[in-house]
Every structure is written in structure tokens, then in C-alpha cells.
Protein backbone atom coordinates (compact mmCIF):
# COMPACT_ATOMS: atom_id res chain seq x y z
CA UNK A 1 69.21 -8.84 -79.65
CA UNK A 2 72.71 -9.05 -77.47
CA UNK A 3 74.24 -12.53 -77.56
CA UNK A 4 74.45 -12.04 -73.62
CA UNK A 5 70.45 -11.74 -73.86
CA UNK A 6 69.89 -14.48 -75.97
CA UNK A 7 72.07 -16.49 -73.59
CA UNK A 8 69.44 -15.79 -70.87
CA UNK A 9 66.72 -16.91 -73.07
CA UNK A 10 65.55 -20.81 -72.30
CA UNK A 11 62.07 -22.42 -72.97
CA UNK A 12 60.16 -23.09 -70.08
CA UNK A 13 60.06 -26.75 -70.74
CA UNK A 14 63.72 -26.51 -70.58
CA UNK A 15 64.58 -25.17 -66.87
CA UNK A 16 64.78 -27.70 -63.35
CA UNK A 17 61.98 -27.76 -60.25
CA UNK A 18 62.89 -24.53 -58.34
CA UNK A 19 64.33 -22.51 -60.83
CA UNK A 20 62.54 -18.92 -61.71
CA UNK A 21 62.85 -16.83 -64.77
CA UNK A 22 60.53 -14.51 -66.35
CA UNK A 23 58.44 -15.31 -69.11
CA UNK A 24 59.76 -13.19 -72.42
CA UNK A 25 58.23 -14.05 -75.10
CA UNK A 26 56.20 -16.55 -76.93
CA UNK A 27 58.06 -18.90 -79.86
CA UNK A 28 55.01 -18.53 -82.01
CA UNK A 29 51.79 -17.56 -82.52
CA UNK A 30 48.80 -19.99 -82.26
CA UNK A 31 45.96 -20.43 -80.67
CA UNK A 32 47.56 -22.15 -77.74
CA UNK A 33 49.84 -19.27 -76.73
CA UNK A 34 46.67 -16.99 -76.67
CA UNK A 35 45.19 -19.43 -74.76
CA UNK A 36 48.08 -19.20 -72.42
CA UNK A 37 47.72 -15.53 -72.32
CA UNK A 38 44.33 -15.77 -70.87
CA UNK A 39 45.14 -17.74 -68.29
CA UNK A 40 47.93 -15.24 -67.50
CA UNK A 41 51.15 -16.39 -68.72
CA UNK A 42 52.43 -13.06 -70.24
CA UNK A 43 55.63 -11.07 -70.88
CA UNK A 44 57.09 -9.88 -68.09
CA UNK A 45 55.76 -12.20 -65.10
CA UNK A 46 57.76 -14.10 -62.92
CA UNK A 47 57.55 -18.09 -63.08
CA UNK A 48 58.88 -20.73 -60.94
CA UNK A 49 58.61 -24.20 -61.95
CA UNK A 50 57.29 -26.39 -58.90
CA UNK A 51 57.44 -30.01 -59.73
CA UNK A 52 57.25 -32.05 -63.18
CA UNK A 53 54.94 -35.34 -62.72
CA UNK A 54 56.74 -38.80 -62.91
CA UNK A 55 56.96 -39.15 -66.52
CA UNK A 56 58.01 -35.38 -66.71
CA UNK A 57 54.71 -34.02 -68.41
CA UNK A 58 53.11 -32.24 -67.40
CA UNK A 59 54.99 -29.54 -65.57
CA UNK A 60 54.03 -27.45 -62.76
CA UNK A 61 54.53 -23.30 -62.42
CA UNK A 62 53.91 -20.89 -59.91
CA UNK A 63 52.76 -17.55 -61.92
CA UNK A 64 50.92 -14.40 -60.87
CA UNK A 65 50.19 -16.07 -57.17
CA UNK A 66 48.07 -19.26 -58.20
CA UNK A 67 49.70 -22.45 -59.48
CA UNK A 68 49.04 -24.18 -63.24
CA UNK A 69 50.05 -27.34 -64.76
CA UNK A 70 50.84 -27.10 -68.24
CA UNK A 71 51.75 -30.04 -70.96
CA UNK A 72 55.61 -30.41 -71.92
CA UNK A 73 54.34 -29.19 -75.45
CA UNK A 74 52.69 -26.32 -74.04
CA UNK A 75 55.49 -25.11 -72.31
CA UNK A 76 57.58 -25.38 -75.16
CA UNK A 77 56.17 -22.40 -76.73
CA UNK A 78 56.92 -20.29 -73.91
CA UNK A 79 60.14 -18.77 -73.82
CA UNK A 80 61.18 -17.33 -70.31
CA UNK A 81 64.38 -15.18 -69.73
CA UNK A 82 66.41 -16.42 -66.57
């Protein structure tokens, strides 16, 4: 991978209300991140980050039309490419 690629790349939990990236890849493997791919958090959509709650978990993203809150810890596994 390009150093001006892996410039791009940022964890989800990571970007400000309003930005959009697209997701790119996943940090790991777990149960959680295949979770996440159900629910239709895969490489290659678009996500926009909508609000965080007060205490800044959990966060929430605009992906594939519908809106989903995920925990900070969740969306640390997801890494998006901006």
C-alpha cells in the first residue's frame, strides 16, 4: 500500500459529525466485524457520521440509506478511507 493511501486511511471512530469517507476495510477479524457486515457496513460503502451522543459514545452513521448507532469500540474496528 502507497503512503498517500495509507494517509487516507482513518478509523471511523476517529473522523468529526459531517464528515464522509468510505468504509475500507476492517482492523480485524471477530465476531463483531461480521456482525457489522450483516447489518451492512462493508467495503466500499459510503458513510457519513451524523452526530456522537453527549459523552461521545455512541456514534451515529448514515450508511446504505438508513441510519445506525454504533459503540466508540465498535467503530474502532472499522477502518474507512476519506
Amino acid at each position: 500500500m502507497s503512503d498517500a493511501v495509507k494517509d487516507n486511511i482513518v478509523l471511523l471512530s476517529e473522523l468529526a459529525v459531517g464528515c464522509k469517507a468510505t468504509i475500507y476495510d476492517y482492523v480485524e477479524e471477530s465476531d463483531t466485524c461480521a456482525r457489522l457486515e450483516e447489518m451492512g457496513v462493508t467495503p466500499g460503502e459510503a458513510v457519513e457520521v451524523l452526530r456522537f451522543a453527549p459523552l461521545g459514545d455512541p456514534i451515529e452513521i448514515r450508511i446504505r440509506g438508513y441510519l445506525l448507532s454504533l459503540r466508540k469500540e465498535e467503530a474502532s474496528l472499522i477502518k474507512v478511507k476519506q
